[in-house]
N, C-alpha and C. Protein backbone atom coordinates (compact mmCIF):
# COMPACT_ATOMS: atom_id res chain seq x y z
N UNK A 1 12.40 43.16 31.91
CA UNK A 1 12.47 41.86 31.33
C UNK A 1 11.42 41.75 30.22
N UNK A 2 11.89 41.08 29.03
CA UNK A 2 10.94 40.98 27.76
C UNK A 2 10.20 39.41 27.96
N UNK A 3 8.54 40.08 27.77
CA UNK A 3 8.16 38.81 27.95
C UNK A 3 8.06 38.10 26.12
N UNK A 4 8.51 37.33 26.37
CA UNK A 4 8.32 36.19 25.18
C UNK A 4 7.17 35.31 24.80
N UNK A 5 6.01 36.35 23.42
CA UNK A 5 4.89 35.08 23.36
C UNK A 5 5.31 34.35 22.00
N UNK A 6 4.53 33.00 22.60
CA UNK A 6 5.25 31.69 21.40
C UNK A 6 3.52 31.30 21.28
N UNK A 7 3.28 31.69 19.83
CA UNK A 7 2.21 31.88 19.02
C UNK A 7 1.73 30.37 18.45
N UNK A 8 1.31 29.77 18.70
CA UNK A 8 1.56 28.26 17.73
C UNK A 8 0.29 28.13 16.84
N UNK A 9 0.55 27.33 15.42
CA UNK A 9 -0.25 27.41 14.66
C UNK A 9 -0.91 26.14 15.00
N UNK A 10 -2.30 25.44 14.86
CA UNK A 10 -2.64 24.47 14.64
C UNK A 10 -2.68 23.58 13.56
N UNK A 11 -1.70 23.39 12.87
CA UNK A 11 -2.13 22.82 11.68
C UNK A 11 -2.84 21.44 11.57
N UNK A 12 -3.41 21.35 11.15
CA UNK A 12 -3.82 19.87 10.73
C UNK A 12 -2.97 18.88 10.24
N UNK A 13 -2.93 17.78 10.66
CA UNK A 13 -1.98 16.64 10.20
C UNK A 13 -2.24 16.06 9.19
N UNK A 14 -1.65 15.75 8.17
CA UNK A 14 -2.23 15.01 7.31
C UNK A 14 -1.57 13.35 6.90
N UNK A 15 -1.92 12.66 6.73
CA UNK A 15 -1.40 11.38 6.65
C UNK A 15 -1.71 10.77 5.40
N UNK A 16 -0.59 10.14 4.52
CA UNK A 16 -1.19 10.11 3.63
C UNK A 16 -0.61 8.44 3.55
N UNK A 17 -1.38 7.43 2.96
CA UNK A 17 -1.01 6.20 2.92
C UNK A 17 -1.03 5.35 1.74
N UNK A 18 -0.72 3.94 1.76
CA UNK A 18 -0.18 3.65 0.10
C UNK A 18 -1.39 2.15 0.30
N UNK A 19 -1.92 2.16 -0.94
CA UNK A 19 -2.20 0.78 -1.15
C UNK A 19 -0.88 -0.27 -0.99
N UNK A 20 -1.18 -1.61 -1.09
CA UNK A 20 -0.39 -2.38 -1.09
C UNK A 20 -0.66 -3.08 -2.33
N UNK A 21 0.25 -2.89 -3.15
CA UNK A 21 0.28 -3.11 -4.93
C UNK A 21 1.00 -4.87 -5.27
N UNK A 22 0.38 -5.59 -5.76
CA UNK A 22 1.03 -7.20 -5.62
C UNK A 22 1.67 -6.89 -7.55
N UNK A 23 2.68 -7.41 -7.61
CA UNK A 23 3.29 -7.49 -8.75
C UNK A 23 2.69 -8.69 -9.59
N UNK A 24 3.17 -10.00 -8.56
CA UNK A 24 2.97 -10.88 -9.28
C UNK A 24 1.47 -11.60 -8.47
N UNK A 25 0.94 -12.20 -9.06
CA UNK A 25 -0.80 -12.71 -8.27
C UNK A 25 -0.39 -14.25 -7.94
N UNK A 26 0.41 -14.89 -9.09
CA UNK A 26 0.55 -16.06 -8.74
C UNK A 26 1.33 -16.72 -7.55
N UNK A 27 1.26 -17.43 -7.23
CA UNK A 27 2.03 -17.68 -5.61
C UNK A 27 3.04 -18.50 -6.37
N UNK A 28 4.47 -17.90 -5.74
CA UNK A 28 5.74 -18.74 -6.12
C UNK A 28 5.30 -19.89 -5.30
N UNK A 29 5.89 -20.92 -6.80
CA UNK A 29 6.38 -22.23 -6.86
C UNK A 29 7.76 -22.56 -6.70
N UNK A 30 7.91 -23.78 -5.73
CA UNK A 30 9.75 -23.90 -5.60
C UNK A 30 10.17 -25.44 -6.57
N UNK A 31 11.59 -25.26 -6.59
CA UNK A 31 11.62 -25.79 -7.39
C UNK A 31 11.94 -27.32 -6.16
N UNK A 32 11.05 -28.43 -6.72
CA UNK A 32 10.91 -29.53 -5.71
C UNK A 32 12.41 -30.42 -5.38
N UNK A 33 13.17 -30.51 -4.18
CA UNK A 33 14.42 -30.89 -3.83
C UNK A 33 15.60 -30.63 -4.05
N UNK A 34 14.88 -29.50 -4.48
CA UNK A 34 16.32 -28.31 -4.73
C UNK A 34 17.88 -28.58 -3.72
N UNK A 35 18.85 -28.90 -4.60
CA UNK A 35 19.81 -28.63 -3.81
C UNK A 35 21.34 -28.56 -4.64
N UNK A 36 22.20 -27.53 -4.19
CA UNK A 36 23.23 -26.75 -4.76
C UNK A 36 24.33 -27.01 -3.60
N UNK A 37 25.71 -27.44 -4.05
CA UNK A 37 26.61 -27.92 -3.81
C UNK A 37 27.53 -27.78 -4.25
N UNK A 38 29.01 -27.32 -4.03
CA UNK A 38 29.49 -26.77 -2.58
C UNK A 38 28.98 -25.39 -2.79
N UNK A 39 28.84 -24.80 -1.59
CA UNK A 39 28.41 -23.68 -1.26
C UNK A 39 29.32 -22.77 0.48
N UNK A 40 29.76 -22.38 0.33
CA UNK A 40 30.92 -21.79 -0.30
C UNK A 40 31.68 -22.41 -1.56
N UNK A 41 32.08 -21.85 -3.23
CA UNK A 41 32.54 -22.67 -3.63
C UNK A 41 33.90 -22.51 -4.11
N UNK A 42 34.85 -23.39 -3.83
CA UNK A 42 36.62 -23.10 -3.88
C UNK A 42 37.19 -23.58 -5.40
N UNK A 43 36.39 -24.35 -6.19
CA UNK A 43 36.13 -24.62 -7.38
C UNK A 43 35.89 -24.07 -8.39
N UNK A 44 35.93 -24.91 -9.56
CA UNK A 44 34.80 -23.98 -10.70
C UNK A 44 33.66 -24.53 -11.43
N UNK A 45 33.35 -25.80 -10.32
CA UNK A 45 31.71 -26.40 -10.64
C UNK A 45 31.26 -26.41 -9.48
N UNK A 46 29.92 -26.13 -10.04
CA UNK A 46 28.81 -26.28 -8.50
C UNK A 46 27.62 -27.51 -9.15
N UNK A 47 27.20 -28.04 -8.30
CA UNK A 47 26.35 -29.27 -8.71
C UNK A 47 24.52 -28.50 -7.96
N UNK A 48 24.15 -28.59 -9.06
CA UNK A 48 22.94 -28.66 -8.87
C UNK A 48 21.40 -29.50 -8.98
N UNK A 49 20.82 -30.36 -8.44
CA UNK A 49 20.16 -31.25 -8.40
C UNK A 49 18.74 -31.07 -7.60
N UNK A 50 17.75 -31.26 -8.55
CA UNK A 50 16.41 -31.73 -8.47
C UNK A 50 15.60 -32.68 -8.21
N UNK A 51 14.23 -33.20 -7.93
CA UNK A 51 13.79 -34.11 -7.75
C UNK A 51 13.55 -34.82 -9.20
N UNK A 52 13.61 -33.79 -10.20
CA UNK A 52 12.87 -34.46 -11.55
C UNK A 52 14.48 -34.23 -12.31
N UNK A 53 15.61 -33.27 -11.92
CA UNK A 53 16.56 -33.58 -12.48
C UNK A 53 16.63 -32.92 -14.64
N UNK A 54 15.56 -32.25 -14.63
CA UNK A 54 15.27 -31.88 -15.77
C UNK A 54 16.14 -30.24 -16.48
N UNK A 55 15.74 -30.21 -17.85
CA UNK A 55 16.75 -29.24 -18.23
C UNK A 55 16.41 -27.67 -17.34
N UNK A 56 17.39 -26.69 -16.87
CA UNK A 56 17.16 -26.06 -16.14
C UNK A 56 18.23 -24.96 -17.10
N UNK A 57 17.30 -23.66 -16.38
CA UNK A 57 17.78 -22.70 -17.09
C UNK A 57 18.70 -21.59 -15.63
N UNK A 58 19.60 -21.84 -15.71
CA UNK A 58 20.77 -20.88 -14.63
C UNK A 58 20.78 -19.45 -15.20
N UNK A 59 20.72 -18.71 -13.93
CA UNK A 59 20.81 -17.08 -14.28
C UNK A 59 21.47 -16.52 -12.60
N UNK A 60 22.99 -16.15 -13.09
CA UNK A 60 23.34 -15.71 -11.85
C UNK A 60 23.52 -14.29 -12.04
N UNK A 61 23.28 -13.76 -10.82
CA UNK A 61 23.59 -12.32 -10.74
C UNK A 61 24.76 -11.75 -9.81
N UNK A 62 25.21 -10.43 -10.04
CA UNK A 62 26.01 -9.70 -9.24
C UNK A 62 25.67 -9.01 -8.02
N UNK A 63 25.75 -8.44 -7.24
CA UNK A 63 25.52 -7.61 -6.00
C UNK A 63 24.46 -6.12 -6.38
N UNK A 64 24.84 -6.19 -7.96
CA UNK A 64 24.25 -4.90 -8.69
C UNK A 64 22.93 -5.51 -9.10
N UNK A 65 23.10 -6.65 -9.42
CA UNK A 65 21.79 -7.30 -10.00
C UNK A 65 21.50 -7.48 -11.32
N UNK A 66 23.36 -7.35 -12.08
CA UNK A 66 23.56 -7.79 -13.14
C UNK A 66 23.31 -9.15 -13.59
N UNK A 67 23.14 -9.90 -14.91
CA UNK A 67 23.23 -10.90 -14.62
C UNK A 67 24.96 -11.22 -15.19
N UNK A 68 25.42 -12.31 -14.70
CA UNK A 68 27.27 -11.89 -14.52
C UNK A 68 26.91 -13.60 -16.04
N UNK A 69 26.35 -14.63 -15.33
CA UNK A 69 26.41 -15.69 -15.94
C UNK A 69 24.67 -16.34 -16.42
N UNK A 70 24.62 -17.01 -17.66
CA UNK A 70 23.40 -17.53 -18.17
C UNK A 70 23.62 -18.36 -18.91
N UNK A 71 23.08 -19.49 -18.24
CA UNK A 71 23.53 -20.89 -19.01
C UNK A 71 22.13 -21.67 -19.01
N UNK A 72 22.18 -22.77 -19.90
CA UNK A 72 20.71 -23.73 -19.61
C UNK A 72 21.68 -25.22 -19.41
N UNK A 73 21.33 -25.82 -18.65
CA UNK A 73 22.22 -27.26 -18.37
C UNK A 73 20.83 -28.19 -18.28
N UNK A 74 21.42 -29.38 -18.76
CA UNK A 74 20.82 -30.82 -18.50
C UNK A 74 21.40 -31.49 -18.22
N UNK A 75 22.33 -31.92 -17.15
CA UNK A 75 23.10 -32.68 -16.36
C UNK A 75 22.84 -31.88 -15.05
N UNK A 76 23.26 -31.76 -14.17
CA UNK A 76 23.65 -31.68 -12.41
C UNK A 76 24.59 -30.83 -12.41
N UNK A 77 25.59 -30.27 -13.66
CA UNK A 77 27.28 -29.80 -13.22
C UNK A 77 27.08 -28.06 -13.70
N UNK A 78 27.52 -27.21 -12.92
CA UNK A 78 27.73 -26.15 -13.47
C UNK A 78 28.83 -25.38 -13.45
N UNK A 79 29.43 -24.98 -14.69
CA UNK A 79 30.76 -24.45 -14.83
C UNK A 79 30.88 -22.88 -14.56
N UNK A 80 31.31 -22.62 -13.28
CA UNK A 80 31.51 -21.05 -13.01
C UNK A 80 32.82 -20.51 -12.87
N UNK A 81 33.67 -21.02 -13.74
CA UNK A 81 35.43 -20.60 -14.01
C UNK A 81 35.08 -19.04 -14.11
N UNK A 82 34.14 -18.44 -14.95
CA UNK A 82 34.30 -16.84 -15.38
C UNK A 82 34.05 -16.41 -14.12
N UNK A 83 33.43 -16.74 -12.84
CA UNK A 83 32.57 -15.79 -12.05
C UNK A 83 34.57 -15.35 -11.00
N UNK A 84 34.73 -14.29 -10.72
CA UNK A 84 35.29 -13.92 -10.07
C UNK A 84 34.91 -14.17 -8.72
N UNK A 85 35.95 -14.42 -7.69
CA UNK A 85 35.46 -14.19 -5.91
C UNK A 85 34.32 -13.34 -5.61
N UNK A 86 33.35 -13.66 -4.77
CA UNK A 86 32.38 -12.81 -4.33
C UNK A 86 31.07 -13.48 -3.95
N UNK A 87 30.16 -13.07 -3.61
CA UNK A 87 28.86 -13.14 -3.42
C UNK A 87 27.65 -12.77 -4.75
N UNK A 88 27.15 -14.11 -4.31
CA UNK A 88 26.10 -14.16 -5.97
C UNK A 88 24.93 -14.36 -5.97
N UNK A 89 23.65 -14.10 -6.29
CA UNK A 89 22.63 -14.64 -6.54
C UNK A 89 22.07 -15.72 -7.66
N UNK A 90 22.06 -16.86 -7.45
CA UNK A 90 21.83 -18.37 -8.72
C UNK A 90 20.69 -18.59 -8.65
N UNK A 91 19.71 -18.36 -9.75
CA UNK A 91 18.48 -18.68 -9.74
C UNK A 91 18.20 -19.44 -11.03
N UNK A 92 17.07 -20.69 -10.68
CA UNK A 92 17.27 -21.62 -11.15
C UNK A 92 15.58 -21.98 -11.48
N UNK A 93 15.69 -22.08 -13.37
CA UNK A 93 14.37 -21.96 -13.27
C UNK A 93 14.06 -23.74 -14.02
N UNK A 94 13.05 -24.77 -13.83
CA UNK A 94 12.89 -25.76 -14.01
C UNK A 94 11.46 -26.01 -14.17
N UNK A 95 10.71 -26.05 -15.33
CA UNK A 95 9.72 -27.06 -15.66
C UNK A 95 8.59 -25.51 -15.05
N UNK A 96 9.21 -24.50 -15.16
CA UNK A 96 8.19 -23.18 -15.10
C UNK A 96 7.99 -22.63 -13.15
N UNK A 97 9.05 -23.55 -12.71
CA UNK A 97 9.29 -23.08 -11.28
C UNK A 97 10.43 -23.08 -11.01
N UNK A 98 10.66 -21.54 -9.87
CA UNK A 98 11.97 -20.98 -9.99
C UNK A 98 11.89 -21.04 -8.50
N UNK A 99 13.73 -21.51 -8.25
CA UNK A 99 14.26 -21.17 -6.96
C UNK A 99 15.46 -20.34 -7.18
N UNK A 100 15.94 -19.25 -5.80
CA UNK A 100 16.65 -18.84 -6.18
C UNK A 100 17.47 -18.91 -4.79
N UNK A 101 18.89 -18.69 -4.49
CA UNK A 101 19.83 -18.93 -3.53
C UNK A 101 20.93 -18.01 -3.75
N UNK A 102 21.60 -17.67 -2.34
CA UNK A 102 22.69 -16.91 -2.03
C UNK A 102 24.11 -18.08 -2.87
N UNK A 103 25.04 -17.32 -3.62
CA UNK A 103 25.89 -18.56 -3.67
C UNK A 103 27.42 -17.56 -3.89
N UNK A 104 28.04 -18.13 -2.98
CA UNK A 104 29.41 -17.52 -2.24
C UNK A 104 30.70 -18.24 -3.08
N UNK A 105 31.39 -17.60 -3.97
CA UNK A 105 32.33 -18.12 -4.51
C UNK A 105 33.73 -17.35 -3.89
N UNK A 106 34.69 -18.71 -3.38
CA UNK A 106 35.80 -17.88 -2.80
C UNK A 106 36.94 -17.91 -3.91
């Protein structure tokens, strides 16, 4: 019978680790009483409304993280006839503070 020796190396472990890198320093600001309506939307306006109600700059994106639509509105109404069925990202920037939301067009 062959005896079998199993030789093992010790290697040393090495671990190597990451700082934690901040992009932005400033602490997001939301945008105050944010609220977006209908959501799911079966339409081709979505209403969007603020506490201050001021001109706002819309930037929606695709799943890719295109932006699909970019509009600036000063009313509440937003016209999304171009956006095809799907899942969207609407971010909404107002008076230098941005919110941003899931928004589901069927």
């Amino acid at each position: 019978m062959k005896k079998l020796y199993l030789i093992l190396f010790m290697a040393p472990l090495f671990s190597f680790g990451q700082e934690l890198v901040s992009v932005n320093d400033t602490p997001a600001t939301a945008v105050g009483g944010f609220k977006m309506y209908p959501n799911p939307v079966y339409g081709e306006e979505i209403y969007i409304t603020t506490d201050t109600n001021g001109t706002k700059v819309i930037q929606i994106f695709d799943v890719f993280g295109e932006v699909v639509l970019k509009d600036k509105i000063t009313t509440n109404t937003l016209n999304i006839a171009k956006l095809v069925p799907g899942v969207y990202v609407l971010q909404v920037t107002e008076n230098k503070h941005t919110m941003t939301r899931k928004l589901v067009v069927k």
